[in-house]
PDB file of N, CA and C in Angstrom:
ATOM      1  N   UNK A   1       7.503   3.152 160.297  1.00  0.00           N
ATOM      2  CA  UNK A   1       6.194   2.730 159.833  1.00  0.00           C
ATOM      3  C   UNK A   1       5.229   3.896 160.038  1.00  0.00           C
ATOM      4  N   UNK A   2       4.215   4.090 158.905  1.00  0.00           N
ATOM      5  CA  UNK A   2       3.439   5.396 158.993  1.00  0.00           C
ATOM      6  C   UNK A   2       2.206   4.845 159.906  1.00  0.00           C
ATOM      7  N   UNK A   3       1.840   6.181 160.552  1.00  0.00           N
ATOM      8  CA  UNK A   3       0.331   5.937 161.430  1.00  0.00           C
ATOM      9  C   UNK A   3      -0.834   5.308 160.651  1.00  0.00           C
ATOM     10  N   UNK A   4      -1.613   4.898 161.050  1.00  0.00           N
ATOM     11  CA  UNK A   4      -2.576   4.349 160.223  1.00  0.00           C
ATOM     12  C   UNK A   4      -3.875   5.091 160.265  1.00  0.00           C
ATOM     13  N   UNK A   5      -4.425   5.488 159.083  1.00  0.00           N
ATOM     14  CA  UNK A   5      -6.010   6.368 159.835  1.00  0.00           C
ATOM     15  C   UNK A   5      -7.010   5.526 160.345  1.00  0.00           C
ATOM     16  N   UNK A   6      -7.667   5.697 160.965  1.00  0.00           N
ATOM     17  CA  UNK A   6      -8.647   4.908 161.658  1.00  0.00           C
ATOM     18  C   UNK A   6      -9.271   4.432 160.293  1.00  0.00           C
ATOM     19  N   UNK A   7      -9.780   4.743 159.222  1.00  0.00           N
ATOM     20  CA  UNK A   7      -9.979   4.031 158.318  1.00  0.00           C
ATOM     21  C   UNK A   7      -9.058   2.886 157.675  1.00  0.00           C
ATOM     22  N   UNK A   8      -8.236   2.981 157.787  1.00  0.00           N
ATOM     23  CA  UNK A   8      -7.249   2.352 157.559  1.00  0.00           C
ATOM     24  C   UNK A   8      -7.396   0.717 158.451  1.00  0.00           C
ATOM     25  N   UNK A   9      -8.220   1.103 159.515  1.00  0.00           N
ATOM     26  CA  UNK A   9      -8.122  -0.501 160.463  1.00  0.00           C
ATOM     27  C   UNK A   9      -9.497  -1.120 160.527  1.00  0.00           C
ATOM     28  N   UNK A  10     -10.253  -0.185 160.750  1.00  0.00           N
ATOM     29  CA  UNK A  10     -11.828  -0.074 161.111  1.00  0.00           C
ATOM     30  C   UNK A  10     -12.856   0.300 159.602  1.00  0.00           C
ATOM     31  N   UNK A  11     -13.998   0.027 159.648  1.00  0.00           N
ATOM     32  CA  UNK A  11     -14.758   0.070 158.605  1.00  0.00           C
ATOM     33  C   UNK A  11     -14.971   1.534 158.698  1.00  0.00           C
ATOM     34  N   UNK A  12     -15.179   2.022 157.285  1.00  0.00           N
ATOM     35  CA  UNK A  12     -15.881   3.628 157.317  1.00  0.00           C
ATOM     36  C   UNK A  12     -17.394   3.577 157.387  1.00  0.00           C
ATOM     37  N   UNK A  13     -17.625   5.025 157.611  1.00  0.00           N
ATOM     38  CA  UNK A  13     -19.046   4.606 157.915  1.00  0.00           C
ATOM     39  C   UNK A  13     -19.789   4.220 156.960  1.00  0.00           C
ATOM     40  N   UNK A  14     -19.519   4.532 155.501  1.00  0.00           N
ATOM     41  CA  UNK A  14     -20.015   3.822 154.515  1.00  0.00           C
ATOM     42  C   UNK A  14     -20.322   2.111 154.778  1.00  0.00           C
ATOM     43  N   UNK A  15     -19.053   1.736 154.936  1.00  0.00           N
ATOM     44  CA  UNK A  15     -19.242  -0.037 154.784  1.00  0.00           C
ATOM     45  C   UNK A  15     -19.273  -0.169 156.089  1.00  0.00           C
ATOM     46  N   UNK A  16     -19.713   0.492 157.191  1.00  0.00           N
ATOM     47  CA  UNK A  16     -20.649  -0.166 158.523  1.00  0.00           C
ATOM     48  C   UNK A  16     -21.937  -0.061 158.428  1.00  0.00           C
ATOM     49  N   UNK A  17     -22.347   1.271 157.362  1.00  0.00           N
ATOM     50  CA  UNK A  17     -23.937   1.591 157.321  1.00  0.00           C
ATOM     51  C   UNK A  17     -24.023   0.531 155.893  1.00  0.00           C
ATOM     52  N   UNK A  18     -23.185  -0.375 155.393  1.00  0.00           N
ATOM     53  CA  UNK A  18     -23.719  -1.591 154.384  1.00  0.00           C
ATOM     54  C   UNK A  18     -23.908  -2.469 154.895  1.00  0.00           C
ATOM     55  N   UNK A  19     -22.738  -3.049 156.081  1.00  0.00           N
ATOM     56  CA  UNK A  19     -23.005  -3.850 156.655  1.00  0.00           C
ATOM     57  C   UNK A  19     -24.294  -3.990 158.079  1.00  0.00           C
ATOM     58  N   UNK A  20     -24.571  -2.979 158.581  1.00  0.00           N
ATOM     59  CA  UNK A  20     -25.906  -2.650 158.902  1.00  0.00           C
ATOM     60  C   UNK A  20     -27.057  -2.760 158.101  1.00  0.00           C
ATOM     61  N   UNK A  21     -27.176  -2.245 156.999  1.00  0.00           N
ATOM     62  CA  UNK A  21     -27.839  -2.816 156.203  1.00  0.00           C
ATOM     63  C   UNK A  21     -28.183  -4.285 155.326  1.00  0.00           C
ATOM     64  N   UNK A  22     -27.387  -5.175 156.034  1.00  0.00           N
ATOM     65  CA  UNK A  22     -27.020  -6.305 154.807  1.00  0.00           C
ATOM     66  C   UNK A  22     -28.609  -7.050 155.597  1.00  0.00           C
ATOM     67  N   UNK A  23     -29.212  -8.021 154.867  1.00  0.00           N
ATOM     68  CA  UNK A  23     -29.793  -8.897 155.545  1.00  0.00           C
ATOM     69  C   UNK A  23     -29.295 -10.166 156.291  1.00  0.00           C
ATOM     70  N   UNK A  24     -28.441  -9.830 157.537  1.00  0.00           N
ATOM     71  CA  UNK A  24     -27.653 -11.216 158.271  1.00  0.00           C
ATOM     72  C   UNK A  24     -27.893 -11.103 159.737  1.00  0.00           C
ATOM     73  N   UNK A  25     -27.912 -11.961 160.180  1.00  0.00           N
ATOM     74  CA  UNK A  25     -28.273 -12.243 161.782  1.00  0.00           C
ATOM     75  C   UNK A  25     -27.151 -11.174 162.326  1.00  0.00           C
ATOM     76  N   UNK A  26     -27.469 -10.715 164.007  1.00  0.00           N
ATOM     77  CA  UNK A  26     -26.193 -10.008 164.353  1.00  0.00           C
ATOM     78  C   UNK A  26     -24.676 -10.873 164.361  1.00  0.00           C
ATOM     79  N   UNK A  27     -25.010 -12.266 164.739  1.00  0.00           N
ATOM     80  CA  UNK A  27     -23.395 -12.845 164.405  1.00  0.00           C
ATOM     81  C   UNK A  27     -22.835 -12.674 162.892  1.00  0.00           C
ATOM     82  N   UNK A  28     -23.322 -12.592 162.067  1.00  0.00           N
ATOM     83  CA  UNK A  28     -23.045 -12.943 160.789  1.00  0.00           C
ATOM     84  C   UNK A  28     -22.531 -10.929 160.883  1.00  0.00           C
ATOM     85  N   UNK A  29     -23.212 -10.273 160.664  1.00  0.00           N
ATOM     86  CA  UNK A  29     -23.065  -8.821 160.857  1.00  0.00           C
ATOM     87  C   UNK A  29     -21.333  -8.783 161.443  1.00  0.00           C
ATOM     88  N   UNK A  30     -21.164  -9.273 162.757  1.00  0.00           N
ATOM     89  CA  UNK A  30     -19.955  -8.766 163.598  1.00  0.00           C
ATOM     90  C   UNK A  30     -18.793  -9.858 162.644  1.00  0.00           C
ATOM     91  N   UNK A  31     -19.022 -11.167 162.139  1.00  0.00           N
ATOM     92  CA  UNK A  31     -18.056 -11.624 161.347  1.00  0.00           C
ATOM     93  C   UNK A  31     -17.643 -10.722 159.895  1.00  0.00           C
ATOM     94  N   UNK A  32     -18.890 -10.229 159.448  1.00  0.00           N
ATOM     95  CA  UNK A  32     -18.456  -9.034 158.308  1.00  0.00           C
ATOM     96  C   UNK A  32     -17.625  -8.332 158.129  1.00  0.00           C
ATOM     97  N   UNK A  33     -17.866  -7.736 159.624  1.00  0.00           N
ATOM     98  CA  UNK A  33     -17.012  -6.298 160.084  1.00  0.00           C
ATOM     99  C   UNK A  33     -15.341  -6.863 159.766  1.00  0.00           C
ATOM    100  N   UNK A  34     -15.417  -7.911 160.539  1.00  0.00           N
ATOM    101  CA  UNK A  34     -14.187  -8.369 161.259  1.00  0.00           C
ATOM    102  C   UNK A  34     -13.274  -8.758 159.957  1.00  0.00           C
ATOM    103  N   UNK A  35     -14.386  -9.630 158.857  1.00  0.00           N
ATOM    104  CA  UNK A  35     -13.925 -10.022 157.416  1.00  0.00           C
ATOM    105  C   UNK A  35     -13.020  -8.579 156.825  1.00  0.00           C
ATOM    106  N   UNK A  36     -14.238  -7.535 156.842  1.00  0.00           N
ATOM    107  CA  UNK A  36     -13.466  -6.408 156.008  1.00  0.00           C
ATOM    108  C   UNK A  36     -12.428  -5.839 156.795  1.00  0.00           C
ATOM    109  N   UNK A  37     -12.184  -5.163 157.972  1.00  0.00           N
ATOM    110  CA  UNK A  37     -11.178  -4.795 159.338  1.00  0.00           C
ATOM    111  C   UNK A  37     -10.184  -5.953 158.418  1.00  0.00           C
ATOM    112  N   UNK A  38     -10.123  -7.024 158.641  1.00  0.00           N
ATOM    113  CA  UNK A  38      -8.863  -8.088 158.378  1.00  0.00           C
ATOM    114  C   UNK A  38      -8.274  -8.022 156.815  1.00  0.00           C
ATOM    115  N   UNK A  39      -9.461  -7.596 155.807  1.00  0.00           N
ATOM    116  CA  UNK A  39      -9.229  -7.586 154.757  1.00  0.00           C
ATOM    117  C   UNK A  39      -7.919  -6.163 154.451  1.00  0.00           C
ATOM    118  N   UNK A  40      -8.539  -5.537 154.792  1.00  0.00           N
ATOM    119  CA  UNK A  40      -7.535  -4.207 155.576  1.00  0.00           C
ATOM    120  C   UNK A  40      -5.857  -3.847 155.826  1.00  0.00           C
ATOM    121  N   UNK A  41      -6.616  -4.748 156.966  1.00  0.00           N
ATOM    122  CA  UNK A  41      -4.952  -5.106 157.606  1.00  0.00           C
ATOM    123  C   UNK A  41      -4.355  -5.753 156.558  1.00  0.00           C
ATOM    124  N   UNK A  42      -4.565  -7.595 155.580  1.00  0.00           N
ATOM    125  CA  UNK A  42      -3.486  -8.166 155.052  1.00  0.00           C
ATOM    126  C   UNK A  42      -2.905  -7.312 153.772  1.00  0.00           C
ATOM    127  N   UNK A  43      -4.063  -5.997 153.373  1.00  0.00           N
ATOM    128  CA  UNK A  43      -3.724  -4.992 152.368  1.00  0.00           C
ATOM    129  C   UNK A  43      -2.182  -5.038 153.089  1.00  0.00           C
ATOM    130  N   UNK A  44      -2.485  -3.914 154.258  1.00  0.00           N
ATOM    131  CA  UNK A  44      -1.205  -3.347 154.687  1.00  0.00           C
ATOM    132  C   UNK A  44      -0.129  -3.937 155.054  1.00  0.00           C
ATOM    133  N   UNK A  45      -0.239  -5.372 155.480  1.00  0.00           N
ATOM    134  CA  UNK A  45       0.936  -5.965 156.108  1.00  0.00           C
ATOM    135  C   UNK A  45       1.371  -6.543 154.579  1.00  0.00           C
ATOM    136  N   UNK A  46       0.552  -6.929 153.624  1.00  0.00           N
ATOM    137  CA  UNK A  46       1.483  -7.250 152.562  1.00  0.00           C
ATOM    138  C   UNK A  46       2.379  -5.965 151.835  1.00  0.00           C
ATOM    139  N   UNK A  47       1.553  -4.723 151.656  1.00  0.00           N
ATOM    140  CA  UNK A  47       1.795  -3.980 151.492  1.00  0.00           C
ATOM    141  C   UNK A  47       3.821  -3.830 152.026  1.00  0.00           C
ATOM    142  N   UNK A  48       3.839  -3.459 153.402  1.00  0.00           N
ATOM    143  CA  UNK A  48       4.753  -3.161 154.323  1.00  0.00           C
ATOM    144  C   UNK A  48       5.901  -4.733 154.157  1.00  0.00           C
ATOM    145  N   UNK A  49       5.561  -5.355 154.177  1.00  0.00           N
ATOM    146  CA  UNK A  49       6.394  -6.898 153.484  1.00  0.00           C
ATOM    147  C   UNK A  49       7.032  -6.708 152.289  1.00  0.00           C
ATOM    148  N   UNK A  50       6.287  -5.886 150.986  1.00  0.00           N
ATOM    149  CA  UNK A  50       7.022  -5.972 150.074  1.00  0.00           C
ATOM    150  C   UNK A  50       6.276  -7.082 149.297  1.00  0.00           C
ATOM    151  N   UNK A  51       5.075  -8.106 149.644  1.00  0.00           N
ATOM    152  CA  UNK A  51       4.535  -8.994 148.556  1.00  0.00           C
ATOM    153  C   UNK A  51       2.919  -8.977 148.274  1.00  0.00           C
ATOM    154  N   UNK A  52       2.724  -9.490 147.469  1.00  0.00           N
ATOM    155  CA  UNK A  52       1.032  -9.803 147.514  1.00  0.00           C
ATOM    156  C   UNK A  52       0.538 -10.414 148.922  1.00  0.00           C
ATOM    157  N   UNK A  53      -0.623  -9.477 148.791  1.00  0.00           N
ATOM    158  CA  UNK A  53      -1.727 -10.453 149.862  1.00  0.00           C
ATOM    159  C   UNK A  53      -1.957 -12.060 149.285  1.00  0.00           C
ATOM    160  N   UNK A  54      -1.793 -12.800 148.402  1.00  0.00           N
ATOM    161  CA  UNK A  54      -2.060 -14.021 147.864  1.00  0.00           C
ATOM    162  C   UNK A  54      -0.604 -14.708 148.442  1.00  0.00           C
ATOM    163  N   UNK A  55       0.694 -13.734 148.344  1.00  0.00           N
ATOM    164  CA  UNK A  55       2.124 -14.364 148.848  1.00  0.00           C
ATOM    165  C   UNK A  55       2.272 -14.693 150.419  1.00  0.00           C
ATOM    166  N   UNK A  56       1.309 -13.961 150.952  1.00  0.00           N
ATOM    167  CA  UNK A  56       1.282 -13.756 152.474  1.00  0.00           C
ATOM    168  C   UNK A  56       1.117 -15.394 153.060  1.00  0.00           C
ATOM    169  N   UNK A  57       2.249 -15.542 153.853  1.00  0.00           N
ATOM    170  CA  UNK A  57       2.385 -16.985 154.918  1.00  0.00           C
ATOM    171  C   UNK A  57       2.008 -16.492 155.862  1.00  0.00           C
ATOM    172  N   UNK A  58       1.647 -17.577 156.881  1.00  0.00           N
ATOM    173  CA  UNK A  58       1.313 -16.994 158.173  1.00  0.00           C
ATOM    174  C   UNK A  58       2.648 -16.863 159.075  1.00  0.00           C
ATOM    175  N   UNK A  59       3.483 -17.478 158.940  1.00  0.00           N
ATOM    176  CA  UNK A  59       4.839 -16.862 159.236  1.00  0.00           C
ATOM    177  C   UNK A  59       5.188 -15.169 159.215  1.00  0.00           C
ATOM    178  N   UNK A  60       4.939 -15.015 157.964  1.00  0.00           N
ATOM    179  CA  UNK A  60       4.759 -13.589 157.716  1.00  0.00           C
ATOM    180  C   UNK A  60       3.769 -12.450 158.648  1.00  0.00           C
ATOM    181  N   UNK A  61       2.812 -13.185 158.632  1.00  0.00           N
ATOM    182  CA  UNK A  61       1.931 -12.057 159.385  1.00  0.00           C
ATOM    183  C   UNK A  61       2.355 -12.171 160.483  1.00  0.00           C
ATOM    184  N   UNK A  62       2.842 -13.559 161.235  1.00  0.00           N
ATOM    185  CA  UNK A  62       3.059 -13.738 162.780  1.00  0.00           C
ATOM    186  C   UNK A  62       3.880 -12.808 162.951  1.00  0.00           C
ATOM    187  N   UNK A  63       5.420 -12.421 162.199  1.00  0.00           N
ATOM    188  CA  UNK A  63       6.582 -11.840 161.836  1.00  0.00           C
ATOM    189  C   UNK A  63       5.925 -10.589 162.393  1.00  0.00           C
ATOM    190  N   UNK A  64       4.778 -10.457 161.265  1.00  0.00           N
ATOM    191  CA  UNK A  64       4.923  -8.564 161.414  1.00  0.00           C
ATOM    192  C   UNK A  64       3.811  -8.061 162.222  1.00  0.00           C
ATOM    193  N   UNK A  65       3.255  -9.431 162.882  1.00  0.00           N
ATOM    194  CA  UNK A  65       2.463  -8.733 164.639  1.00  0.00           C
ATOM    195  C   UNK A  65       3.344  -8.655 165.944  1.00  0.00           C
ATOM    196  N   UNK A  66       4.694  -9.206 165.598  1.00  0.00           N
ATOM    197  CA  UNK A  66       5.732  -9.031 166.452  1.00  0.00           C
ATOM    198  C   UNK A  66       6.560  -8.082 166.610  1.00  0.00           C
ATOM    199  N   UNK A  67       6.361  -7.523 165.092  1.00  0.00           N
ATOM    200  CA  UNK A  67       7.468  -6.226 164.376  1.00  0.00           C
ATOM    201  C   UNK A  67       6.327  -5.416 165.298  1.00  0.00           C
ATOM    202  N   UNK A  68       4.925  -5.309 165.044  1.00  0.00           N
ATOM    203  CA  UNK A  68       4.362  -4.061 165.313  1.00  0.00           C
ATOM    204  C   UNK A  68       3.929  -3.891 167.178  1.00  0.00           C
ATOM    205  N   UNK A  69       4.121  -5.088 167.654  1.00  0.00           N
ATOM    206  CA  UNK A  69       4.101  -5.640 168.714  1.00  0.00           C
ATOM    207  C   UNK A  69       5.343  -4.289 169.734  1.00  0.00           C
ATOM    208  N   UNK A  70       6.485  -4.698 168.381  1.00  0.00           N
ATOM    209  CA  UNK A  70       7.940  -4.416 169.680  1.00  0.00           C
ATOM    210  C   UNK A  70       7.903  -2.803 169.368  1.00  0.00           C
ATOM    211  N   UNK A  71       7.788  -2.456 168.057  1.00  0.00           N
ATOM    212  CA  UNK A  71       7.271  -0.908 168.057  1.00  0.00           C
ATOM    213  C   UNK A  71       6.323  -0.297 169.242  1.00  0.00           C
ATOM    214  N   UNK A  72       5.533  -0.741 169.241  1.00  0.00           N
ATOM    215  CA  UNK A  72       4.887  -0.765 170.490  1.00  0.00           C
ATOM    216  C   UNK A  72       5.397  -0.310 171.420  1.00  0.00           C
ATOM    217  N   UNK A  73       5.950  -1.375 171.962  1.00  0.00           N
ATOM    218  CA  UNK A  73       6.682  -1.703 173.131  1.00  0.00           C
ATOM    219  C   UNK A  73       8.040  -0.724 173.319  1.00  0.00           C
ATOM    220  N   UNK A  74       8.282  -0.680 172.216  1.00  0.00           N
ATOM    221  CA  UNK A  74       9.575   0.530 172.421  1.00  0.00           C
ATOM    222  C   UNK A  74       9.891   1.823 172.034  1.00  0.00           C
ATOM    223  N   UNK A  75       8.739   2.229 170.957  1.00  0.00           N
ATOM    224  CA  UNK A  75       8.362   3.605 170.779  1.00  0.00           C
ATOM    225  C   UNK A  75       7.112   3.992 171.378  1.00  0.00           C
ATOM    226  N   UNK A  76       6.343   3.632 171.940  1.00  0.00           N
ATOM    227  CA  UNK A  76       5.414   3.926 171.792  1.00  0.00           C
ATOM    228  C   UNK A  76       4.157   3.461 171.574  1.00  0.00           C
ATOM    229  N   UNK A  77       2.619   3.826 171.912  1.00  0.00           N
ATOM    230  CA  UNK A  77       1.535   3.475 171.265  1.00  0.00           C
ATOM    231  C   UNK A  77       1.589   3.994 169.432  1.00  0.00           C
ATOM    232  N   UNK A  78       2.058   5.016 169.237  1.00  0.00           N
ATOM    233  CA  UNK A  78       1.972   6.026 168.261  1.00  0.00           C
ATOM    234  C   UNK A  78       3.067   5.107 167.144  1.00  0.00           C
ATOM    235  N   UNK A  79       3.755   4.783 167.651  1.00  0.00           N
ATOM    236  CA  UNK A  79       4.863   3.762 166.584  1.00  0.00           C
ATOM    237  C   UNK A  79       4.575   2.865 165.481  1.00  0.00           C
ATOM    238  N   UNK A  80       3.543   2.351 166.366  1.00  0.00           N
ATOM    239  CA  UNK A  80       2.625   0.615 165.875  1.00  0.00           C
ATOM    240  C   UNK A  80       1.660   1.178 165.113  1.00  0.00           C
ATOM    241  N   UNK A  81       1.633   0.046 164.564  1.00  0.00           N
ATOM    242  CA  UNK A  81      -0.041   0.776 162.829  1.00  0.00           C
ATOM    243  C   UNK A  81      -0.622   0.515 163.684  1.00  0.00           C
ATOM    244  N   UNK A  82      -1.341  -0.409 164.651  1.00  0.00           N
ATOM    245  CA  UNK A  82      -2.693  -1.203 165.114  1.00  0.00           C
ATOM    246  C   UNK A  82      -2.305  -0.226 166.620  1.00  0.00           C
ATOM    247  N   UNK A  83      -3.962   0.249 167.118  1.00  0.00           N
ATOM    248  CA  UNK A  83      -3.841   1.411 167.895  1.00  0.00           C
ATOM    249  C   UNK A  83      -4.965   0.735 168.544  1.00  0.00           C
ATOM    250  N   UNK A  84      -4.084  -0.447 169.444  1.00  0.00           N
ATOM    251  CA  UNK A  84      -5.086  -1.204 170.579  1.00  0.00           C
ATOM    252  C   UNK A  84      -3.962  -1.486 171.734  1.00  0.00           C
TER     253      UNK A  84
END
């Protein structure tokens, strides 16, 4: 599995300085972030699955936070896309 760029997980500064800009309370702001960050990720995990983000079960994602979980766990921090 390839490294992921920090853009790749996290907002760029473009769409943090939009979402800074949006007119929304700070909760609404930190659900944004979190909306686009997630939007992100189901790119890539469908991506890495082989199906659409619309095909995606939650089986599936559980699947491949376990896949990236044991990468983790057995290569490494550097192994796993998600770099937490």
């Amino acid at each position: 599995m390839a490294s992921a760029e920090p853009s790749a997980q996290f907002l760029t500064p473009e769409e943090s300085y939009a979402v800074d800009g949006a007119l929304l309370a700070s909760h609404e702001k930190f659900l944004t972030r979190l909306t686009i960050s997630s939007l992100k990720l189901l790119r890539h995990i469908a991506t890495d699955s082989g199906v659409s983000m619309e095909a995606l079960t939650h089986e599936e994602i559980i699947a491949w936070f376990e896949k990236d979980a044991k990468l983790r766990y057995e290569q490494g921090p550097d192994a796993a896309f998600l770099k937490w």
